[in-house]
N, C-alpha and C. Protein backbone atom coordinates (compact mmCIF):
# COMPACT_ATOMS: atom_id res chain seq x y z
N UNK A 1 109.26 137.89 83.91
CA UNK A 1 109.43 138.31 82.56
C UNK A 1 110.29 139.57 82.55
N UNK A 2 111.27 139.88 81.64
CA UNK A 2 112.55 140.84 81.84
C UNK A 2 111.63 141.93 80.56
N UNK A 3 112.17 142.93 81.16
CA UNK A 3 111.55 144.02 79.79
C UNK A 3 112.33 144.21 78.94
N UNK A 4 112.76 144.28 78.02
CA UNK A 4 113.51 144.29 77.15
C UNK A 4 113.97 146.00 76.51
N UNK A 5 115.13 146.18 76.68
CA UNK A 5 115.13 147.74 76.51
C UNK A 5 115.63 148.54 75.05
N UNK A 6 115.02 149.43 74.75
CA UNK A 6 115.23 149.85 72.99
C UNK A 6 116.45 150.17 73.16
N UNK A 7 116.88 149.93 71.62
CA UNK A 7 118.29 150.74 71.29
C UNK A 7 118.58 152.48 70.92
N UNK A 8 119.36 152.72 71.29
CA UNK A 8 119.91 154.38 71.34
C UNK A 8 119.75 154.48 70.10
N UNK A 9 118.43 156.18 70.29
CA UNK A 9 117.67 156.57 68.89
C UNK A 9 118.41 158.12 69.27
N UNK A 10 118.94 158.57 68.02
CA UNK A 10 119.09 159.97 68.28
C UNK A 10 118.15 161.08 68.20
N UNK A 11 117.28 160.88 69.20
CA UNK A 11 116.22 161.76 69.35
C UNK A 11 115.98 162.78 68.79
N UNK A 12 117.37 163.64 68.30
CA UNK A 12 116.71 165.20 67.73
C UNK A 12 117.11 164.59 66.30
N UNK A 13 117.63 163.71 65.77
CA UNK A 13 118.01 163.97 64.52
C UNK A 13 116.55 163.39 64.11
N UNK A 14 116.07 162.32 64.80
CA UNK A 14 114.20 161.99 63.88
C UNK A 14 113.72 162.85 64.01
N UNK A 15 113.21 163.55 65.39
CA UNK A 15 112.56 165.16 65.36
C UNK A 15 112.53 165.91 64.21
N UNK A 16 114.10 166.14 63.82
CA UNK A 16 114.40 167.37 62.69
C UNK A 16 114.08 166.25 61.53
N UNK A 17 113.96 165.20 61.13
CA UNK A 17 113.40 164.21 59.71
C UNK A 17 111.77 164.62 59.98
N UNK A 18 111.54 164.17 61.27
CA UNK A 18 110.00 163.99 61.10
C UNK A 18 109.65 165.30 60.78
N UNK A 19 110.06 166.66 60.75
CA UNK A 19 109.62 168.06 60.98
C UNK A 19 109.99 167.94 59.22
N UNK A 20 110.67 167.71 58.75
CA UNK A 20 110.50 167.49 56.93
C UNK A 20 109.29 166.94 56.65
N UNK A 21 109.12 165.34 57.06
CA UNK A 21 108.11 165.41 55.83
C UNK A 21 106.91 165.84 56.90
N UNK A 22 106.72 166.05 57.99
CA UNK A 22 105.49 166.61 58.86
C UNK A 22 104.88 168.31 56.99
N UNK A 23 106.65 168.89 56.99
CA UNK A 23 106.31 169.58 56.00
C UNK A 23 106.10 169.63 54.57
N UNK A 24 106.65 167.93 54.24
CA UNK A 24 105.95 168.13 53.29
C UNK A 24 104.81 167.42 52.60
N UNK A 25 104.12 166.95 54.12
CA UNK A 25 102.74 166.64 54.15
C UNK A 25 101.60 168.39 54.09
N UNK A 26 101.99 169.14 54.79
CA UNK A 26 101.78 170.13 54.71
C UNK A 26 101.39 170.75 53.09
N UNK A 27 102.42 170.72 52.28
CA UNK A 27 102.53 170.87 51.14
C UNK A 27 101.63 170.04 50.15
N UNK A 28 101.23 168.78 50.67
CA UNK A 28 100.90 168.04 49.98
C UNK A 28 99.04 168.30 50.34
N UNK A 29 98.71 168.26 51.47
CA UNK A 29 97.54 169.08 52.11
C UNK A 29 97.24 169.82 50.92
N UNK A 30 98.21 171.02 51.09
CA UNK A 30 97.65 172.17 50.48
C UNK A 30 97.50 172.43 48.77
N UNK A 31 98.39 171.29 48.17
CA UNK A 31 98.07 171.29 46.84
C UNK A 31 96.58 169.77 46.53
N UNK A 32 96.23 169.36 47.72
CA UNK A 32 95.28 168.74 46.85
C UNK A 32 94.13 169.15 47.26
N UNK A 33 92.89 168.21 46.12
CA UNK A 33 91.53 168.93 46.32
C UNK A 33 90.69 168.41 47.75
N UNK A 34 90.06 169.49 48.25
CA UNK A 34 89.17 168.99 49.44
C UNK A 34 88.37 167.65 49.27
N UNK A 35 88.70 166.79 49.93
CA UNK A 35 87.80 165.97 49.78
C UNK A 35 88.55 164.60 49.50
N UNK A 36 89.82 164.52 49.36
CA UNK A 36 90.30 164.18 48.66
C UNK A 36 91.25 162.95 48.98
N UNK A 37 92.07 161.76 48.27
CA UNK A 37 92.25 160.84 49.30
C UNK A 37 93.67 161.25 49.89
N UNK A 38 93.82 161.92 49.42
CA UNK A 38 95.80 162.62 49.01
C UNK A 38 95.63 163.38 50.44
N UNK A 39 94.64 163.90 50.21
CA UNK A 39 94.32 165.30 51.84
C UNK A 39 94.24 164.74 52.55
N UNK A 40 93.23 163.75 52.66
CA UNK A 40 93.13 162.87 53.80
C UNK A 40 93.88 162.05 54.35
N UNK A 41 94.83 161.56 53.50
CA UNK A 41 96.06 161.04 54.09
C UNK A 41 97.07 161.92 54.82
N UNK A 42 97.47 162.92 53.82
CA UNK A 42 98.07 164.30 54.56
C UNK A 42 98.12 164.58 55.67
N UNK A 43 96.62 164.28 56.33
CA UNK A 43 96.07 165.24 57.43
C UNK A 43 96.31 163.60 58.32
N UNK A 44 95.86 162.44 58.16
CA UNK A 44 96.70 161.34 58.87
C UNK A 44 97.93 161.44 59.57
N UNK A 45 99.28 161.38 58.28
CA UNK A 45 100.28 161.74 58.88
C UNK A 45 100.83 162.47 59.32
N UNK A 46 100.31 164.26 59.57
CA UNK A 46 100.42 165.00 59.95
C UNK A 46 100.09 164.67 61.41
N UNK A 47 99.17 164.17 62.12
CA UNK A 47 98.63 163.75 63.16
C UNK A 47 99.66 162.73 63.43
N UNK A 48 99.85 161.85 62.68
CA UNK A 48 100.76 160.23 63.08
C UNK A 48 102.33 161.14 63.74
N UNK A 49 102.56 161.81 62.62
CA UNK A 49 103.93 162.73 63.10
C UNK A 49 104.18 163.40 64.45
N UNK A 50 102.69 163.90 64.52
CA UNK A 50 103.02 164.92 65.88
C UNK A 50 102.15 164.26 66.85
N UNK A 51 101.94 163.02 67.26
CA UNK A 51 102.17 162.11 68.47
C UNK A 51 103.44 161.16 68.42
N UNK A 52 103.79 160.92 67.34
CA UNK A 52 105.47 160.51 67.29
C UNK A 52 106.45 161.17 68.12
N UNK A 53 106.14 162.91 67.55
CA UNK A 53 107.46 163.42 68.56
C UNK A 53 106.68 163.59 69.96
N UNK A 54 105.37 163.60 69.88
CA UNK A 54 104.94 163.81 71.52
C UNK A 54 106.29 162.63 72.26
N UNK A 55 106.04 161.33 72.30
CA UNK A 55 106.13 160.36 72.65
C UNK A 55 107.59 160.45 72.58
N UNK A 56 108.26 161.13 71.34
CA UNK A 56 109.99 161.35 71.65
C UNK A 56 110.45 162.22 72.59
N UNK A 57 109.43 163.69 72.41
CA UNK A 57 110.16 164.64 73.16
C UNK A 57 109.28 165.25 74.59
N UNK A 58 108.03 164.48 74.89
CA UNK A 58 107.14 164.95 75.54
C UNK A 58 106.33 166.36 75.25
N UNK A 59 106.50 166.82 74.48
CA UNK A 59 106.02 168.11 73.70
C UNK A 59 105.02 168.05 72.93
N UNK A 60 103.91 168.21 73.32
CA UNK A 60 102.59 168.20 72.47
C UNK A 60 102.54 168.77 71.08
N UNK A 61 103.32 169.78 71.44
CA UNK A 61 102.69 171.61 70.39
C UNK A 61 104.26 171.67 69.93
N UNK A 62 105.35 171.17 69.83
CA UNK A 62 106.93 171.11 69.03
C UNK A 62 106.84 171.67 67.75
N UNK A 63 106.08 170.90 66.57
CA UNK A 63 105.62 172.11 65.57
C UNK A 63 105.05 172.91 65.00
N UNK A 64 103.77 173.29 66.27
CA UNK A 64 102.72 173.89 66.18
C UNK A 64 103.60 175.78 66.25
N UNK A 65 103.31 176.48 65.35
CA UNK A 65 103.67 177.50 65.04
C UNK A 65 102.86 178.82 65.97
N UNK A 66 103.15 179.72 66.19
CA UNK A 66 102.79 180.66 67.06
C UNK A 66 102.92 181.90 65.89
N UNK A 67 101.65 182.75 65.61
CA UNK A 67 101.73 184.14 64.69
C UNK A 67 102.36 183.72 63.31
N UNK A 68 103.45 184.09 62.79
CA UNK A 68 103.72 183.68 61.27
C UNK A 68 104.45 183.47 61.32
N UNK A 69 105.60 183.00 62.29
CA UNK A 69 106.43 182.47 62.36
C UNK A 69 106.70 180.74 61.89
N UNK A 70 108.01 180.74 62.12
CA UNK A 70 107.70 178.65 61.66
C UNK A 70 108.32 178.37 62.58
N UNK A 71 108.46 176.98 63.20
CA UNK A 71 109.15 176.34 64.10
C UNK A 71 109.14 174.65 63.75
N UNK A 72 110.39 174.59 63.40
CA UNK A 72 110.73 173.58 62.92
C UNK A 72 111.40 172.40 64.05
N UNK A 73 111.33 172.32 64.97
CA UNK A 73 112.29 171.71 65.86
C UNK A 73 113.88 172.12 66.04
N UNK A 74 113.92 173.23 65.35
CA UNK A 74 115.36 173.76 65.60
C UNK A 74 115.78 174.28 66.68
């Protein structure tokens, strides 16, 4: 059985998409109410996002922020 091999993804340009709406799930988090199905989805794709880029860039923590800074995949 032959493995079949993916086609050429430009790795940083999904990174820098997924790091949008990663933010504006963020946004969306934070304007709804606890409990809520909007949050709970939020907090889904926030998670779905950042094993996405694990799996693109090997980087666990890519938009995990350090002090008050932001880090966007830039």
């Amino acid at each position: 059985m032959s493995r079949r091999s993916l086609p050429y993804v430009d790795r940083q340009s999904v990174v820098a998409r997924l790091g949008q709406c990663r933010q504006a799930m963020i946004e969306l988090r934070a304007g709804s109410p606890p409990r809520s199905l909007a949050r709970a989805s939020a907090d889904q794709m926030i998670s779905n996002i950042d094993e996405l880029v694990w799996i693109l860039t090997g980087e666990r923590d890519l938009f995990v922020t350090k002090g008050h800074g932001t880090n966007l995949g830039r």
